[in-house]
N, C-alpha and C. Protein backbone atom coordinates (compact mmCIF):
# COMPACT_ATOMS: atom_id res chain seq x y z
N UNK A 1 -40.58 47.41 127.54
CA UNK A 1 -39.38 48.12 127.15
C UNK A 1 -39.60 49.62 127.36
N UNK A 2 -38.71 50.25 128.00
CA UNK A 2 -38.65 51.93 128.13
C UNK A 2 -38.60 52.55 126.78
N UNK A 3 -39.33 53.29 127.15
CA UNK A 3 -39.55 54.66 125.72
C UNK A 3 -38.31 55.49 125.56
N UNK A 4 -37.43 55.71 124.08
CA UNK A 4 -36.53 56.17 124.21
C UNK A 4 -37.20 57.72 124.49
N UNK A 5 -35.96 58.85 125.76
CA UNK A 5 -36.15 59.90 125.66
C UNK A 5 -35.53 60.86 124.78
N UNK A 6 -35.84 61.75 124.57
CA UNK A 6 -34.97 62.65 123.56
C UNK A 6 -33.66 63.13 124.10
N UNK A 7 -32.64 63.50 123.40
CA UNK A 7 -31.31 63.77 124.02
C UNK A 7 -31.34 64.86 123.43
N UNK A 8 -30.75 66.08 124.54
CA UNK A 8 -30.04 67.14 124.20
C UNK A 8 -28.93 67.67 125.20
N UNK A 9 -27.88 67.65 124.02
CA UNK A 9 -26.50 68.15 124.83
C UNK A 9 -26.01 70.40 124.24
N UNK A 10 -25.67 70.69 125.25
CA UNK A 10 -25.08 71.93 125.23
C UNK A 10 -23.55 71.88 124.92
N UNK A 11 -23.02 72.77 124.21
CA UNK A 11 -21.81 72.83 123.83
C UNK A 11 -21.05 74.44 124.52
N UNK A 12 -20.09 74.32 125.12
CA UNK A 12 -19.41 75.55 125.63
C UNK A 12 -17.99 75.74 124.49
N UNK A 13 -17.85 76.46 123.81
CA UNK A 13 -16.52 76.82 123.04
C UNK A 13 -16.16 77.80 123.84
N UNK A 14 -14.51 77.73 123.68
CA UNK A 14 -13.67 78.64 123.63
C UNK A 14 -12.54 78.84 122.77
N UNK A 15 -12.08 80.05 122.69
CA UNK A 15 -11.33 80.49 121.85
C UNK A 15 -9.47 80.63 123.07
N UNK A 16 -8.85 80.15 122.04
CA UNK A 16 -7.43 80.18 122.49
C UNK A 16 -6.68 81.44 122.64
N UNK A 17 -6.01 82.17 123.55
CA UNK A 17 -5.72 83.55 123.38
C UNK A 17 -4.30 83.33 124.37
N UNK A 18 -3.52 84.36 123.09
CA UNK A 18 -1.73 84.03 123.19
C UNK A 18 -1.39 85.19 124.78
N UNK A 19 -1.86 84.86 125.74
CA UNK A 19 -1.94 85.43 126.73
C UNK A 19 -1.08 84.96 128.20
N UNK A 20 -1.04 85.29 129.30
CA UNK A 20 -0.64 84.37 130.90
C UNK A 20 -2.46 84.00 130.87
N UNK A 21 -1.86 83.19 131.78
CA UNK A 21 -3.62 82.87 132.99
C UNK A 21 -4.36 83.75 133.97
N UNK A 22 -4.81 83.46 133.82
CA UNK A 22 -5.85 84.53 135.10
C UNK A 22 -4.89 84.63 136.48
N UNK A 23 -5.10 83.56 137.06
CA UNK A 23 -4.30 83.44 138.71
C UNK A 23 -3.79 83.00 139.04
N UNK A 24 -2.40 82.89 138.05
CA UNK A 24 -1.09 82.43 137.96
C UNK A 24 0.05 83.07 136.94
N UNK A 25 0.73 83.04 137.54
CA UNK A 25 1.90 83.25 136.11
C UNK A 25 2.03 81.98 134.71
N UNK A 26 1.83 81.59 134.97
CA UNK A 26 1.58 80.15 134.03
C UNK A 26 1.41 80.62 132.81
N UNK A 27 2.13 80.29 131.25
CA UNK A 27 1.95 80.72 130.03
C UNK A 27 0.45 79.56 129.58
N UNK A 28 -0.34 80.50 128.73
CA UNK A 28 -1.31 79.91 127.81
C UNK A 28 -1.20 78.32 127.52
N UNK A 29 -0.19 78.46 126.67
CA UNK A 29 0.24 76.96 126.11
C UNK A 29 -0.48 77.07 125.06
N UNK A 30 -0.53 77.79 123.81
CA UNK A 30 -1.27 77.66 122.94
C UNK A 30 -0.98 76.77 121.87
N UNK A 31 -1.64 75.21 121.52
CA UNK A 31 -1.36 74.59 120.05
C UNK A 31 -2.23 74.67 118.97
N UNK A 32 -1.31 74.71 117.67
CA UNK A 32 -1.29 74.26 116.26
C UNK A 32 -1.50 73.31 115.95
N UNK A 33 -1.92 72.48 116.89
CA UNK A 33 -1.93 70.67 116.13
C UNK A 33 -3.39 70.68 115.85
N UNK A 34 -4.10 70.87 114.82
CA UNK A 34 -5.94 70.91 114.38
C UNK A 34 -5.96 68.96 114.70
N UNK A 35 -6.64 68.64 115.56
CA UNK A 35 -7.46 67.24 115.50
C UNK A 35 -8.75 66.80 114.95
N UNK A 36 -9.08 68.01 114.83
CA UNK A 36 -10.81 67.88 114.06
C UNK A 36 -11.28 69.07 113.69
N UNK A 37 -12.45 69.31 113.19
CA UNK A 37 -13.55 70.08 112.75
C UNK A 37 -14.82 69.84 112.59
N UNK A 38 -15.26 70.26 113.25
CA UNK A 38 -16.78 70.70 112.61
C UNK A 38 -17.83 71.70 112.61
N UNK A 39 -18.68 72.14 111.87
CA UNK A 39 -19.71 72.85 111.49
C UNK A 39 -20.81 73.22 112.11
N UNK A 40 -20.86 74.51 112.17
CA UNK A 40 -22.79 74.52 112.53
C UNK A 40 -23.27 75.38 111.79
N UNK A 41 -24.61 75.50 112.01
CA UNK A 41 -25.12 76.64 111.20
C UNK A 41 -26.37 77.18 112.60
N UNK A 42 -26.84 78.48 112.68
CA UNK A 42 -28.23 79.08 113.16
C UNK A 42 -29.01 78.25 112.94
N UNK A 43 -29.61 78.15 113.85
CA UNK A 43 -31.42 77.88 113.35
C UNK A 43 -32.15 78.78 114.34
N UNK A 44 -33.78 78.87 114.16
CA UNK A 44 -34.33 79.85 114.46
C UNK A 44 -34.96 78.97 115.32
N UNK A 45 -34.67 79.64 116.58
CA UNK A 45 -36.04 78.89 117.44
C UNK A 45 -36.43 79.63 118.84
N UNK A 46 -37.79 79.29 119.46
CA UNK A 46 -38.73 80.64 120.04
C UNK A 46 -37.62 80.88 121.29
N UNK A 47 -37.95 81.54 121.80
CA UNK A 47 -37.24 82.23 123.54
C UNK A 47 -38.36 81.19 124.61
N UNK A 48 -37.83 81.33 125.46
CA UNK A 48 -38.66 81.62 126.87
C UNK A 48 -40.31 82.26 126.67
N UNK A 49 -40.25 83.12 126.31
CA UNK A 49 -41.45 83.22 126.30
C UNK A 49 -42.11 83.24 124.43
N UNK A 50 -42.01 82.12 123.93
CA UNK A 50 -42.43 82.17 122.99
C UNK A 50 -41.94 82.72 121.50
N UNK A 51 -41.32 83.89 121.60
CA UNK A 51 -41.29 84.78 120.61
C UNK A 51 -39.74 84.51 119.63
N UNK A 52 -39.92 85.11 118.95
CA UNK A 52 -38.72 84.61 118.10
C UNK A 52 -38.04 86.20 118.01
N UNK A 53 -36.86 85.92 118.27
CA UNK A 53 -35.88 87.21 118.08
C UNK A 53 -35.94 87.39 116.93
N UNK A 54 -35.81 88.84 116.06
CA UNK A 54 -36.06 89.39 114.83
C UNK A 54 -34.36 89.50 114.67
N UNK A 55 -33.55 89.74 115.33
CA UNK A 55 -32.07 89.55 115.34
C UNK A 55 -31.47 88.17 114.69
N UNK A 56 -32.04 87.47 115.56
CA UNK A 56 -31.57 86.10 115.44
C UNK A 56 -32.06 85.01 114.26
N UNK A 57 -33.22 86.01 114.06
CA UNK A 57 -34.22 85.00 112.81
C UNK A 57 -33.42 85.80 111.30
N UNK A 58 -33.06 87.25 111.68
CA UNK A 58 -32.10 87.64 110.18
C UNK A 58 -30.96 87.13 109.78
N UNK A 59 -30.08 86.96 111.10
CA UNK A 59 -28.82 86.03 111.14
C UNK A 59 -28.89 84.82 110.47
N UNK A 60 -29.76 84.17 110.68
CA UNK A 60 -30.18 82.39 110.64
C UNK A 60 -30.81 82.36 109.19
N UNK A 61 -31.17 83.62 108.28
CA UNK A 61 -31.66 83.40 107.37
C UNK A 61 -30.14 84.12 106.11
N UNK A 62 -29.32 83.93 106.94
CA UNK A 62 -27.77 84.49 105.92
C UNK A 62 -27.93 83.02 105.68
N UNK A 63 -27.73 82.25 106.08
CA UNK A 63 -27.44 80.69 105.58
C UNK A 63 -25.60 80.32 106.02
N UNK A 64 -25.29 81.20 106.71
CA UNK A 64 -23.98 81.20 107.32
C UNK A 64 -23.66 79.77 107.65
N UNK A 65 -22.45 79.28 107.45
CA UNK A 65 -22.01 78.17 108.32
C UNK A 65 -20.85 78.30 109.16
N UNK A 66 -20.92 77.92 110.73
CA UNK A 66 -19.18 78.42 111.21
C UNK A 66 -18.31 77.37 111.02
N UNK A 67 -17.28 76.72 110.97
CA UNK A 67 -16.28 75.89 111.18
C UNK A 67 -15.66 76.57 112.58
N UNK A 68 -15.57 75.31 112.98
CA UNK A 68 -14.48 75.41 114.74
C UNK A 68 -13.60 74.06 114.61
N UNK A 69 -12.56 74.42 115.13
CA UNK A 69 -11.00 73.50 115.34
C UNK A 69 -11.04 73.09 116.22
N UNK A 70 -10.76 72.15 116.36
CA UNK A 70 -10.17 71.28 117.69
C UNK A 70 -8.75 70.65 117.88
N UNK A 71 -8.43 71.88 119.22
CA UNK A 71 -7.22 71.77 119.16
C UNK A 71 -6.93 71.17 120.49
């Protein structure tokens, strides 16, 4: 039997903005209908080369959580 591998997925957000389109006349289309939510929070973890951002490790120690909509 194969060894399970570890999974990791990347997430791209964007934010909705009551605007036209880039390279078209075309309106936004912005909706109000919320289908979901969920949460994240920081965590601290090394760079590329090892080191841990002093930025990113103060942030991550607010204990912040974001909520994002899905619209």
């Amino acid at each position: 039997m194969e060894a399970m591998r570890p999974f990791r997925a990347g997430l791209e957000i964007h934010q909705q903005l009551d605007t036209g389109k880039l390279f078209c006349r075309c309106p936004s289309g912005l909706r109000e209908e919320v289908l979901g939510r969920f949460e994240r929070r920081l965590r601290i973890s090394a760079g590329e080369l090892g080191e841990i951002d002093e930025a990113a490790r103060l942030e991550a120690l607010k204990g912040r959580t974001y909520v994002y909509e899905i619209t």
